[in-house]
C-alpha atoms as a PDB file:
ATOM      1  CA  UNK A   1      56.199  31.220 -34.876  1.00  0.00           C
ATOM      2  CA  UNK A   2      55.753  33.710 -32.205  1.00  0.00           C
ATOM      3  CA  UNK A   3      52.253  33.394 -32.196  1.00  0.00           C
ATOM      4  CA  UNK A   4      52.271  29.241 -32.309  1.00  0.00           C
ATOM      5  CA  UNK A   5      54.457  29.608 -28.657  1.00  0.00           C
ATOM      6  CA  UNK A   6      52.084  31.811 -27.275  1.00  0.00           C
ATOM      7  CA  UNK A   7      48.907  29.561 -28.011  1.00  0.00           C
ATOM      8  CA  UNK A   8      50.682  26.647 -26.413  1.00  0.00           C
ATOM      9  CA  UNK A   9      51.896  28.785 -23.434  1.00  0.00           C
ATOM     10  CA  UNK A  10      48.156  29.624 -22.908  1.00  0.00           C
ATOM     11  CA  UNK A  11      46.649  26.669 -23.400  1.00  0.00           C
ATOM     12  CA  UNK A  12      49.225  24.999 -20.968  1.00  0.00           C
ATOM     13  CA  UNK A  13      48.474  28.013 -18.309  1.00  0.00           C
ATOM     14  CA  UNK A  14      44.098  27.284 -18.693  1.00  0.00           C
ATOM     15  CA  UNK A  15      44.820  23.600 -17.914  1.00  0.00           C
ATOM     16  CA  UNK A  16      46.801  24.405 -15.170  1.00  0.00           C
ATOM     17  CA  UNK A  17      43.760  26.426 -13.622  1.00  0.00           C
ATOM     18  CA  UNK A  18      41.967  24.376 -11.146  1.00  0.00           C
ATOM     19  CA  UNK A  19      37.949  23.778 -11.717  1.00  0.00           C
ATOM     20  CA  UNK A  20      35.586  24.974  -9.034  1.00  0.00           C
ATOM     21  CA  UNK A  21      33.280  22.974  -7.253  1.00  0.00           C
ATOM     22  CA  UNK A  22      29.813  23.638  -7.376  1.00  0.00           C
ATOM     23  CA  UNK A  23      27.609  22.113  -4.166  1.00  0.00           C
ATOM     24  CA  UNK A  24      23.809  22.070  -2.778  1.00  0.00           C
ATOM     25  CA  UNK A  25      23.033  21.111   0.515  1.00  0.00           C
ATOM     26  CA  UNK A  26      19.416  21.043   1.872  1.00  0.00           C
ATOM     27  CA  UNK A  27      17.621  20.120   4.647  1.00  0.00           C
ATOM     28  CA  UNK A  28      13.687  20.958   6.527  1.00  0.00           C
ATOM     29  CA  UNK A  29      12.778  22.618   9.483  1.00  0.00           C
ATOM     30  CA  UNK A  30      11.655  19.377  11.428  1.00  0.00           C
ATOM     31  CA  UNK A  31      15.009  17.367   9.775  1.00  0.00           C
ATOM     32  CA  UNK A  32      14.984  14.883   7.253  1.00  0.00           C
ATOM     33  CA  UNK A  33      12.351  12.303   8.154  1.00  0.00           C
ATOM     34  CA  UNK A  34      10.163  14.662  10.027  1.00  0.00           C
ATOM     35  CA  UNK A  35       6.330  14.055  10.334  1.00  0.00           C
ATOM     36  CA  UNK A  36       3.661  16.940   8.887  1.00  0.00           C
ATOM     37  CA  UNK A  37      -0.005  17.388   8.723  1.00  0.00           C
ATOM     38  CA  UNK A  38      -1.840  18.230   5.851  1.00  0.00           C
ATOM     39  CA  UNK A  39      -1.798  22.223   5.810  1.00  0.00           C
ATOM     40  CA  UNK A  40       1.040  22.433   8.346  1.00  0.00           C
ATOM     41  CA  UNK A  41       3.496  24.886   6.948  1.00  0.00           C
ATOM     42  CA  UNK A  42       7.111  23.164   5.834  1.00  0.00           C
ATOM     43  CA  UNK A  43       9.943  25.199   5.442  1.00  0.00           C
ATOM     44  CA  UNK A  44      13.090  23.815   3.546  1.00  0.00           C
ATOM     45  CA  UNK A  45      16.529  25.411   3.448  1.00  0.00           C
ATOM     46  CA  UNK A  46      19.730  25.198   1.832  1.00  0.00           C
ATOM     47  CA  UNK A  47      23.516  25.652   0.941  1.00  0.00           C
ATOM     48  CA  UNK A  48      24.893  26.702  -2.024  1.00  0.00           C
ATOM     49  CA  UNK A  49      28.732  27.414  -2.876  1.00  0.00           C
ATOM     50  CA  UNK A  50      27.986  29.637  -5.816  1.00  0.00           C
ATOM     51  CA  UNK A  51      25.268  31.997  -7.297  1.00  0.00           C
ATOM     52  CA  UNK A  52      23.308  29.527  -9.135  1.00  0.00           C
ATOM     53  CA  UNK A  53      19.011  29.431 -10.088  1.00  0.00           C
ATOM     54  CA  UNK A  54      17.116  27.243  -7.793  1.00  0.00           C
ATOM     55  CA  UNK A  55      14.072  24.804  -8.110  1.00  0.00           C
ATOM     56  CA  UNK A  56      12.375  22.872  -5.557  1.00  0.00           C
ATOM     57  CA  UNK A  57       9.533  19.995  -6.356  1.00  0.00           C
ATOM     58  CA  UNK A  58       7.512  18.587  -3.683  1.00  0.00           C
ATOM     59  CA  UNK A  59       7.875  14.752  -4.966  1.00  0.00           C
ATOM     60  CA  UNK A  60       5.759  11.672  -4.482  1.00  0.00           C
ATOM     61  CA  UNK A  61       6.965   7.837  -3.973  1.00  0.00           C
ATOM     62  CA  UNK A  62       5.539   7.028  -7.292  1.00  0.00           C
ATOM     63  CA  UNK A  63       7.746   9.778  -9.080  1.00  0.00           C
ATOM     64  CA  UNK A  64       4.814  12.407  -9.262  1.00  0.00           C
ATOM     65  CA  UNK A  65       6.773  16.018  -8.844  1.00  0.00           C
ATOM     66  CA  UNK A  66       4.824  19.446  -8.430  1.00  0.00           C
ATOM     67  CA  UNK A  67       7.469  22.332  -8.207  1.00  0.00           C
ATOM     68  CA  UNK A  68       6.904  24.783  -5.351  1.00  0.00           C
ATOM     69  CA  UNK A  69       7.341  28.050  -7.086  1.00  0.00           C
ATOM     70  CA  UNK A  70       6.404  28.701 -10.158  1.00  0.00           C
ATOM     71  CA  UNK A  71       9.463  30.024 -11.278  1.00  0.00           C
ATOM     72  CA  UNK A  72      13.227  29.023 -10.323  1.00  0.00           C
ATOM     73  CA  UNK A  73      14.611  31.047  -7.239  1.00  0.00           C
ATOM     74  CA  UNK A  74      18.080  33.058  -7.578  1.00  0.00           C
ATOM     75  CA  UNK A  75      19.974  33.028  -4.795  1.00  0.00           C
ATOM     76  CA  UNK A  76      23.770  34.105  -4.240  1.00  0.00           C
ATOM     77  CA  UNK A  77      25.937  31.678  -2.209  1.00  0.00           C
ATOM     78  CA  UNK A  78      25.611  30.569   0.831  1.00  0.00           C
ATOM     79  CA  UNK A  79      21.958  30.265   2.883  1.00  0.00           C
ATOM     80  CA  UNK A  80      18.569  30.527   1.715  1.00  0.00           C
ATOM     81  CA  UNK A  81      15.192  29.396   2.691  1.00  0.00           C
ATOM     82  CA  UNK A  82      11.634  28.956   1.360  1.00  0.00           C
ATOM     83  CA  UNK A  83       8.250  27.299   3.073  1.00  0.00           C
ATOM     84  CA  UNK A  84       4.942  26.644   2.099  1.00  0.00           C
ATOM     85  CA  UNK A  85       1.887  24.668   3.129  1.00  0.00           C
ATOM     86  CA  UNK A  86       1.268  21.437   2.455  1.00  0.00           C
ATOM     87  CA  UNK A  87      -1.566  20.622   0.378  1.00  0.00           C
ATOM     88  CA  UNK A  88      -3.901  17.404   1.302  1.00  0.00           C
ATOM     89  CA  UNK A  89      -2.075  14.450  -1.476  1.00  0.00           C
ATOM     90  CA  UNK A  90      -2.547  11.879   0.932  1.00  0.00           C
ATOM     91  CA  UNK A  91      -0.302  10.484   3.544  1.00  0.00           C
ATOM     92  CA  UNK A  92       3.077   8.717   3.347  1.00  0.00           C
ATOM     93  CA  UNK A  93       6.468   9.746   2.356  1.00  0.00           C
ATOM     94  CA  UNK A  94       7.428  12.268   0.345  1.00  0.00           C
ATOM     95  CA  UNK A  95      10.637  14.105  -1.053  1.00  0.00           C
ATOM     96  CA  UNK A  96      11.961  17.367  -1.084  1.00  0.00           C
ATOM     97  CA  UNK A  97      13.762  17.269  -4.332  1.00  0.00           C
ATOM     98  CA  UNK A  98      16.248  20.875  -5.027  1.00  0.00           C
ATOM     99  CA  UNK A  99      17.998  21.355  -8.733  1.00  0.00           C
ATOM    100  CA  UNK A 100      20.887  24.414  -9.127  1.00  0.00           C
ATOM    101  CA  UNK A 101      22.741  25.195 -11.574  1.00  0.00           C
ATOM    102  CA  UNK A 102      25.698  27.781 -12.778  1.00  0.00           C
ATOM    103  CA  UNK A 103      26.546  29.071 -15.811  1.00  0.00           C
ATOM    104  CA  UNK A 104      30.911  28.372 -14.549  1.00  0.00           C
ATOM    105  CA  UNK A 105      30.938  25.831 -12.190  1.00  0.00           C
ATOM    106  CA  UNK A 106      28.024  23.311 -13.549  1.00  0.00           C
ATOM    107  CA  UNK A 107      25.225  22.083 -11.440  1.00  0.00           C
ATOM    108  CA  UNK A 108      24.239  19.453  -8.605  1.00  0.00           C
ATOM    109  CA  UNK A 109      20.874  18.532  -7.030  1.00  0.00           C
ATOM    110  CA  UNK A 110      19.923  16.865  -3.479  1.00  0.00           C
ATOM    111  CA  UNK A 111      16.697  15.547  -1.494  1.00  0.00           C
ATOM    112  CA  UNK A 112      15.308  15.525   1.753  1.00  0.00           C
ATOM    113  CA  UNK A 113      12.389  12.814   2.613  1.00  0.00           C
ATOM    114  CA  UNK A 114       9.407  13.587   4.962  1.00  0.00           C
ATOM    115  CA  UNK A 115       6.281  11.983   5.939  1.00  0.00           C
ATOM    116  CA  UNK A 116       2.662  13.177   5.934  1.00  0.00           C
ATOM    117  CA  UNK A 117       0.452  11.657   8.784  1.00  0.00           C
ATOM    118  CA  UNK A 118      -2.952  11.994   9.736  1.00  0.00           C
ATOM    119  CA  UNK A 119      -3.712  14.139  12.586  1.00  0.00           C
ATOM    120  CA  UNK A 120      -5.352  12.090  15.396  1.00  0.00           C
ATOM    121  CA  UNK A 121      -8.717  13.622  16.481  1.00  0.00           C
ATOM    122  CA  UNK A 122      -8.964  14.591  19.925  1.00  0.00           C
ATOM    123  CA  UNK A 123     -11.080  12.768  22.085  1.00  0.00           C
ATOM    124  CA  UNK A 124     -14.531  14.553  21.930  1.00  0.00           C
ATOM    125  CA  UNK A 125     -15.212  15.458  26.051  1.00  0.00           C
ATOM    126  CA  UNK A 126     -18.784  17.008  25.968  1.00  0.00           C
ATOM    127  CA  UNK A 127     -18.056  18.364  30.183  1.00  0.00           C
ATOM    128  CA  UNK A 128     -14.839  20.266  29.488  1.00  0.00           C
ATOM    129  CA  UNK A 129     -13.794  18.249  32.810  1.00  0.00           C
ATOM    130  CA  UNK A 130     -10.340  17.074  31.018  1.00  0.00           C
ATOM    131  CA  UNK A 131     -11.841  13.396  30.719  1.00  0.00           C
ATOM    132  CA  UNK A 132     -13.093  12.119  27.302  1.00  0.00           C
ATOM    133  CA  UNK A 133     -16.910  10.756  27.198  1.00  0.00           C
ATOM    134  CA  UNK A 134     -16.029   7.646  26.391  1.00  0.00           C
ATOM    135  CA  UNK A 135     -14.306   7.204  29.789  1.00  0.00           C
ATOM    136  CA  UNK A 136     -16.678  10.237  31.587  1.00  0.00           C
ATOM    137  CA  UNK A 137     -19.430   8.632  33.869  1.00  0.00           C
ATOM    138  CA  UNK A 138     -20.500  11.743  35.361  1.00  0.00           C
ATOM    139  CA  UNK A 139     -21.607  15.072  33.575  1.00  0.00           C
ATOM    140  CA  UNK A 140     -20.268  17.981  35.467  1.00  0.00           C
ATOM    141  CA  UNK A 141     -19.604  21.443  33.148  1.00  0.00           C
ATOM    142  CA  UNK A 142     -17.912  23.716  34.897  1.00  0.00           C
ATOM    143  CA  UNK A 143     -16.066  21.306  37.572  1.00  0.00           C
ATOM    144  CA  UNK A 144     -12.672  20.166  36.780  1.00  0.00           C
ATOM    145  CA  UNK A 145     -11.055  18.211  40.016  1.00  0.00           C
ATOM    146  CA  UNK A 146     -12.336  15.065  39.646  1.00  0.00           C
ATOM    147  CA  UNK A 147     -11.273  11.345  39.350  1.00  0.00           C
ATOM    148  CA  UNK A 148     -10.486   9.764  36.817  1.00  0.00           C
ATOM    149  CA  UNK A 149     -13.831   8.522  35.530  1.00  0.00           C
ATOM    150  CA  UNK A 150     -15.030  12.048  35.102  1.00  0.00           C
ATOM    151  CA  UNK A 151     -16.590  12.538  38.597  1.00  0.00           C
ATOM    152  CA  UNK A 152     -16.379  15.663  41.057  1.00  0.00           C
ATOM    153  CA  UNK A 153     -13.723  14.641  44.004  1.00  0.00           C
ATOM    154  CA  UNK A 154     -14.833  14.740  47.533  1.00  0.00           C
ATOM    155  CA  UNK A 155     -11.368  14.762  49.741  1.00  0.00           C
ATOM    156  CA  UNK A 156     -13.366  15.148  53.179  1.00  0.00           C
ATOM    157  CA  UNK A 157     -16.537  13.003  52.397  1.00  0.00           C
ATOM    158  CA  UNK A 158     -18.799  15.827  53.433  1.00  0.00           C
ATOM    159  CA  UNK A 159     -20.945  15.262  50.728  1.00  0.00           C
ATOM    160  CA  UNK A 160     -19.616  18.545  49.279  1.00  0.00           C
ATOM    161  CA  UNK A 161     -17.905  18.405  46.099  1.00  0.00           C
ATOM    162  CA  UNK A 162     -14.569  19.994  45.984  1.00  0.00           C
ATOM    163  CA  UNK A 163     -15.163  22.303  43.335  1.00  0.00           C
ATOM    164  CA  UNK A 164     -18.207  23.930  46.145  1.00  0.00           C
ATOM    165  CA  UNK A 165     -16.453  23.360  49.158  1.00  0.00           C
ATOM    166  CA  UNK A 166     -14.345  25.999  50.865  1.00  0.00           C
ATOM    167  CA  UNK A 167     -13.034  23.634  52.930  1.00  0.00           C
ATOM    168  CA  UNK A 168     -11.872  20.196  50.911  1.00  0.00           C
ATOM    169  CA  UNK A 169     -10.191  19.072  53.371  1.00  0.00           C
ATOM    170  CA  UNK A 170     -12.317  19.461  56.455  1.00  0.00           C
ATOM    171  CA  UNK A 171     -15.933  17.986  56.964  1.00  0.00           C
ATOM    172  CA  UNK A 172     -18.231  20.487  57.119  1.00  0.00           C
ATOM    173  CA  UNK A 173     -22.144  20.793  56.542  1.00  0.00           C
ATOM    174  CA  UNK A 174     -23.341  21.915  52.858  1.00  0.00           C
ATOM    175  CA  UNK A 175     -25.392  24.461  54.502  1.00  0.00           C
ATOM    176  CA  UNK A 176     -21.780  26.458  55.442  1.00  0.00           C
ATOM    177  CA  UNK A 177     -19.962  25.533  52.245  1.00  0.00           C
ATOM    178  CA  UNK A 178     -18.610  22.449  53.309  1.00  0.00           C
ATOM    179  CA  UNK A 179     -16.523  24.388  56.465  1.00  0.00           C
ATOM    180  CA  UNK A 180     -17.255  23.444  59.537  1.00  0.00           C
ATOM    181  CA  UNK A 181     -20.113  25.145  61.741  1.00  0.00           C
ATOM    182  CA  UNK A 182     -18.999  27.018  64.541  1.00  0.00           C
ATOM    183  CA  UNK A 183     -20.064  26.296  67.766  1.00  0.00           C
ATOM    184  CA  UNK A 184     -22.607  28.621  69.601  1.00  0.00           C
ATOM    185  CA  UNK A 185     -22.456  31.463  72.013  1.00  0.00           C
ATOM    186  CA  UNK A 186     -25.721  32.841  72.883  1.00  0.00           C
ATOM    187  CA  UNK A 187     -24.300  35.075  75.684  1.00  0.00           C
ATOM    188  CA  UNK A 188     -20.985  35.939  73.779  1.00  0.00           C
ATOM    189  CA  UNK A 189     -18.800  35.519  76.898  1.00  0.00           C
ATOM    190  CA  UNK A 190     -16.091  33.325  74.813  1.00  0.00           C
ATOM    191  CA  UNK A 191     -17.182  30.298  76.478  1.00  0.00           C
ATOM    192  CA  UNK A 192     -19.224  28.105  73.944  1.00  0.00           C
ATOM    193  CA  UNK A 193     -22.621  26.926  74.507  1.00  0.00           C
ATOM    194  CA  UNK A 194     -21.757  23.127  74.941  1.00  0.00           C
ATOM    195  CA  UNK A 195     -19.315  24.381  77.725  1.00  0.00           C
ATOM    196  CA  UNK A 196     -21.023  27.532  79.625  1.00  0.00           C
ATOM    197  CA  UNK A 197     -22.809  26.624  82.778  1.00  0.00           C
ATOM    198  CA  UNK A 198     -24.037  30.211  83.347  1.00  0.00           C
ATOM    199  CA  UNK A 199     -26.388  32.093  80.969  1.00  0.00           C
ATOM    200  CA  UNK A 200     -24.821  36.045  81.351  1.00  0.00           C
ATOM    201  CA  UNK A 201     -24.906  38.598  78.469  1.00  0.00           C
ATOM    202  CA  UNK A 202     -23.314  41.510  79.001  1.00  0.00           C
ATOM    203  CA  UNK A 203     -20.456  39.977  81.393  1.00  0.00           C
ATOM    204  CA  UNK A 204     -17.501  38.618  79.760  1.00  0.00           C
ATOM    205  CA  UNK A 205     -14.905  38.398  82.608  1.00  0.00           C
ATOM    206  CA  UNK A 206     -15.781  34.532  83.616  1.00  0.00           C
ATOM    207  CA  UNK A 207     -14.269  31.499  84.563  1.00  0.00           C
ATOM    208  CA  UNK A 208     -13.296  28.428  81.879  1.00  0.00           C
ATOM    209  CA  UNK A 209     -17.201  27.467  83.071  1.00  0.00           C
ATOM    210  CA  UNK A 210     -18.902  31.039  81.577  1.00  0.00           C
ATOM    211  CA  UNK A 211     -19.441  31.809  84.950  1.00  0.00           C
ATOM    212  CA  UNK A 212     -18.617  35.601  86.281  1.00  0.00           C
ATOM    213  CA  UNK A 213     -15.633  35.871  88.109  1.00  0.00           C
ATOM    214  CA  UNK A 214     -15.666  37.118  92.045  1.00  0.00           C
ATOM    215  CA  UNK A 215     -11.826  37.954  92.479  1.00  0.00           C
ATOM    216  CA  UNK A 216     -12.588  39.141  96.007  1.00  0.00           C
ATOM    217  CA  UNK A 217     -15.574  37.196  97.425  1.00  0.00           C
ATOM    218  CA  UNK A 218     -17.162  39.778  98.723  1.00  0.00           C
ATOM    219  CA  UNK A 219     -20.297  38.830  96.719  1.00  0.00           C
ATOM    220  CA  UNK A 220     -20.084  40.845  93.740  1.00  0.00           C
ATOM    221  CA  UNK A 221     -18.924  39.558  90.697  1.00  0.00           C
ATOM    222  CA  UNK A 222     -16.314  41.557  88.899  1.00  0.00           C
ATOM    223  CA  UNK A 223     -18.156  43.308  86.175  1.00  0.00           C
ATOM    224  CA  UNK A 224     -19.961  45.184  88.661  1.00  0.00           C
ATOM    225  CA  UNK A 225     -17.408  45.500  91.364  1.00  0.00           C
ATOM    226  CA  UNK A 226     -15.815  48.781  91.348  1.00  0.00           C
ATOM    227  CA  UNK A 227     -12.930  47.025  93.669  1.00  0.00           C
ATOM    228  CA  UNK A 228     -12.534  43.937  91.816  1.00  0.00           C
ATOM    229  CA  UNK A 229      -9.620  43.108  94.182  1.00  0.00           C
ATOM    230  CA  UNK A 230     -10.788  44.563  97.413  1.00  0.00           C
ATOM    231  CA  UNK A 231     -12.787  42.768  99.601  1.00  0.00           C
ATOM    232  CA  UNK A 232     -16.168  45.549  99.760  1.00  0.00           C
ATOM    233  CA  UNK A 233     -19.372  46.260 100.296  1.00  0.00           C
ATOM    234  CA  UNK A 234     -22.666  45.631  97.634  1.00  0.00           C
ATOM    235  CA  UNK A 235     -24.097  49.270  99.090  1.00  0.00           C
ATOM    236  CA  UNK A 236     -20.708  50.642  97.835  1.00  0.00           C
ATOM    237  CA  UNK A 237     -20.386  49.244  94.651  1.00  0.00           C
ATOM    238  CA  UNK A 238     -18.295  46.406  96.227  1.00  0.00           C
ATOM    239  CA  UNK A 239     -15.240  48.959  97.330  1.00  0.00           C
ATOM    240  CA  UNK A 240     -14.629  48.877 101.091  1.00  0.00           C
ATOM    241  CA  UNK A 241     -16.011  51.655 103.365  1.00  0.00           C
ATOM    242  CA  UNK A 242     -13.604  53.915 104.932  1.00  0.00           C
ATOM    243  CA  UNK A 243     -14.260  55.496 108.574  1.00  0.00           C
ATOM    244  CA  UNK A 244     -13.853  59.208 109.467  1.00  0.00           C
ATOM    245  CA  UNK A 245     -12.017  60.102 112.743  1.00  0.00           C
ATOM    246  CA  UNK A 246     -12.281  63.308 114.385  1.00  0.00           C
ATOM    247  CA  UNK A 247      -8.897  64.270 115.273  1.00  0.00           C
ATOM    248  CA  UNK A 248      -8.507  67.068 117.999  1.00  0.00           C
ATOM    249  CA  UNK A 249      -8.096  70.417 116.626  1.00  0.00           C
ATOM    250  CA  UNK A 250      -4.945  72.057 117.222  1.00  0.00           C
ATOM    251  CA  UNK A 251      -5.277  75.681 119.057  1.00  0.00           C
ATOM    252  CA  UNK A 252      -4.561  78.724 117.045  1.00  0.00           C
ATOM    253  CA  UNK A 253      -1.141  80.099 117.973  1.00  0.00           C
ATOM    254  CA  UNK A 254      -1.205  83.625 119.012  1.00  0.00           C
ATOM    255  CA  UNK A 255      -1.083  85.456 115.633  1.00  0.00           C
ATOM    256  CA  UNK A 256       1.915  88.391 115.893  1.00  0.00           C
ATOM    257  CA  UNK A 257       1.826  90.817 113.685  1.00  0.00           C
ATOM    258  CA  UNK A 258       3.861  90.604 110.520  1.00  0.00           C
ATOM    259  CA  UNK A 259       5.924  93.834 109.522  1.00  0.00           C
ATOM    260  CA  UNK A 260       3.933  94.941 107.065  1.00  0.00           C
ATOM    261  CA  UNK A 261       0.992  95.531 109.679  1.00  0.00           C
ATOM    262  CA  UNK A 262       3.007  97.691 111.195  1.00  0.00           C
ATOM    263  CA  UNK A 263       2.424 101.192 109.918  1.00  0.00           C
ATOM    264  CA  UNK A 264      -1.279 100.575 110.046  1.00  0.00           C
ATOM    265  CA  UNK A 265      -1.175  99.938 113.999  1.00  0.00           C
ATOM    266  CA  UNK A 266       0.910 103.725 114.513  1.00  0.00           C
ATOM    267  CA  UNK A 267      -1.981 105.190 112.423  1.00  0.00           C
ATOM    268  CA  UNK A 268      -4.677 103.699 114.564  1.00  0.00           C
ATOM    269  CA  UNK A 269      -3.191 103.760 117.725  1.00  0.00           C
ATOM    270  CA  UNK A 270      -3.499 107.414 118.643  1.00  0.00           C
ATOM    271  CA  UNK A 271      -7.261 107.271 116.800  1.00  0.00           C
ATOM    272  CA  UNK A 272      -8.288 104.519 120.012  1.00  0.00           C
ATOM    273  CA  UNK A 273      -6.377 105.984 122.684  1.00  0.00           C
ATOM    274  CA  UNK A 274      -7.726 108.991 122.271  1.00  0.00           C
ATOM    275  CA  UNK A 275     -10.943 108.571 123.066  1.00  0.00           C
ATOM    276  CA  UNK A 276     -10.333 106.146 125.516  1.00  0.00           C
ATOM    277  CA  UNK A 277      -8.309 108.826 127.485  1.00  0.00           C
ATOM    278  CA  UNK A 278     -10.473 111.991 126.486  1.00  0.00           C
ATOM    279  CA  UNK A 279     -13.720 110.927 127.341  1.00  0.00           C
ATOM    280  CA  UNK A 280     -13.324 110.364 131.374  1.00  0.00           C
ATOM    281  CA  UNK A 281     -11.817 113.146 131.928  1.00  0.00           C
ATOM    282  CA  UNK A 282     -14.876 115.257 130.245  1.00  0.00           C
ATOM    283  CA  UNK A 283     -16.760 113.427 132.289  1.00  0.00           C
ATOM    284  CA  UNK A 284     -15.057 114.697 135.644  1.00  0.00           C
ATOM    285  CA  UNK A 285     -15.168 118.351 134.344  1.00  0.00           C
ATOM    286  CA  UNK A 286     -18.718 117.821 134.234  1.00  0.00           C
ATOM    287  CA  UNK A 287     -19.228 116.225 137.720  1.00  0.00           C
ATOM    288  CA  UNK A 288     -16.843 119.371 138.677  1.00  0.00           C
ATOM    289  CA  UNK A 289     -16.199 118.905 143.151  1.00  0.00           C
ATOM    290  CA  UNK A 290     -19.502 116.740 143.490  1.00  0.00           C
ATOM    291  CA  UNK A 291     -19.345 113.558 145.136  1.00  0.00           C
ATOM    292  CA  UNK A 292     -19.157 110.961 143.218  1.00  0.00           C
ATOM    293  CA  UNK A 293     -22.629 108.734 144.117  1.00  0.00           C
ATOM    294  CA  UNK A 294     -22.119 105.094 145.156  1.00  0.00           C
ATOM    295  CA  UNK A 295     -23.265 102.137 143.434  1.00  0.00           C
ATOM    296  CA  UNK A 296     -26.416 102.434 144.948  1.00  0.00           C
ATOM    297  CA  UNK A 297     -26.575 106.089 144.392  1.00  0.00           C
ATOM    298  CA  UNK A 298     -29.353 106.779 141.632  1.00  0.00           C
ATOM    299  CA  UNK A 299     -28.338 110.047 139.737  1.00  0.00           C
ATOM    300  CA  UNK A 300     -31.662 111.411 138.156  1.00  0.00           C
ATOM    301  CA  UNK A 301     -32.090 113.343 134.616  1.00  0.00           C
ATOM    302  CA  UNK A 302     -32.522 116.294 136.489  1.00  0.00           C
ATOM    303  CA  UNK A 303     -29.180 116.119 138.222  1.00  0.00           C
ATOM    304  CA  UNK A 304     -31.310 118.016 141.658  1.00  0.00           C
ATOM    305  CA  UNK A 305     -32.087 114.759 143.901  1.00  0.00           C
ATOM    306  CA  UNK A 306     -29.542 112.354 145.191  1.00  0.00           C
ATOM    307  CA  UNK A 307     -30.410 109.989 147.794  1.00  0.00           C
END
């Protein structure tokens, strides 16, 4: 008897348990009604709320299904992925068709549709100018600013297309790369050619007319005027001429003797007054009592005849 309760209790417990359910969600990488190529890769994903085995098939609209692995993919629950390229089965729709099961919770399937389209062919454009031959009237490799027939662009009307020109936007001469020429200055004062009424190399201080400057009239223009500002002379390299005045010259004052001179004056002193006092008196010891001859006395060598 005890055993007859406990198979009811049980039973009664099991259909009290609550059955899982088992669902597959997929979808591709470009959505669900996404356009492909033939050999573009395609990548589908999924969803799965159990552990379950896994099979895709690549399906056509007349019920024709190839299976994209060989064998069925495991995978645990939750995300998974798988891609492959598409092979060339014609274009239209076709389905992404996914099959899982369990060995517990039973099994579900779900599909995904997607289109295969033929690629368009780009425009063949023989130039490489961006503009397709079929709307390309001129030939230009190698040039790509042009209009939209397929012809070089000429912004300035130069006659120098802008892929040459170094200056699109100003009119220039082909001969300078479309830029404009420069004017001419054959004596490189700074005044052009079509302005300069005075041919002079070598002299670049000139008026707005080329012309050498003469800031001080005196005749000499100023890059060979010494005084550019002063009013000169052309024998003195245009600078005026400045006159020399005697002026009187001042007497020497007397000269005294400094202190330092002194000591040399007592040392020479008694050396000049010496002979200057000894020599007349030797003279008078010689003459002895003898009168002492005139002026026009006439004393002879032989000191015997006085007249």
């Amino acid at each position: 008897m005890a055993v007859v309760l406990f198979l009811i209790f049980s039973l009664q417990s099991v259909t009290q348990v609550p059955a899982q359910t088992f669902t597959l969600d997929i979808w591709i990488d470009k959505g669900c009604g996404g356009e492909y190529h033939v050999g573009d890769m395609i990548t589908v994903h999924w969803e799965v709320s159990h552990s379950c085995q896994l099979t895709l098939y690549e399906k056509e609209p007349d019920g024709t299904r190839r299976k994209v692995s060989a064998a069925p993919i495991i995978t645990g629950p939750g995300q998974g992925s798988k891609g492959w390229t598409l092979g060339d089965y014609g274009y239209g729709k076709r389905i992404i068709q996914a099959n899982a099961t369990t060995s517990l919770y039973g099994s579900d399937s779900d599909e995904c549709e997607f289109y295969v389209v033929e690629k368009k062919k780009e425009p063949q454009d023989t130039d490489g100018d961006g503009v397709p031959d079929d709307q390309d009237n001129c030939y230009n490799p190698g040039c790509y600013i042009v209009d939209s027939q397929g012809c070089p662009q000429d912004h300035d009307s130069d006659g120098v297309n802008d892929c040459d020109d170094d200056c699109p936007y100003d009119k220039g001469s082909s001969s300078n790369d479309g830029c404009p020429e420069s004017p001419s200055d054959r004596d490189n004062d700074g005044v052009t050619d079509d302005q300069d009424n005075c041919y002079n190399p070598g002299c670049s201080i000139v008026d707005s007319r080329g012309c050498p400057k003469d800031s001080d009239s005196d005749g000499l223009d100023d890059c060979e005027d010494d005084c550019p500002t002063e009013y000169g002379e052309k024998s003195n390299d245009g600078c005026p001429t400045t006159s020399t005045t005697s002026t009187p010259s001042t007497p020497a004052s007397p000269t005294t003797p400094e202190s330092s001179d002194l000591p040399l004056l007592l040392i020479l002193l008694p050396v000049i007054a010496i002979p200057a006092i000894g020599v007349p008196l030797l003279l008078r010891r010689r003459q002895g009592g003898r009168t002492v001859p005139s002026d026009r006395t006439r004393i002879y060598d032989d000191d015997t005849r006085i007249y």
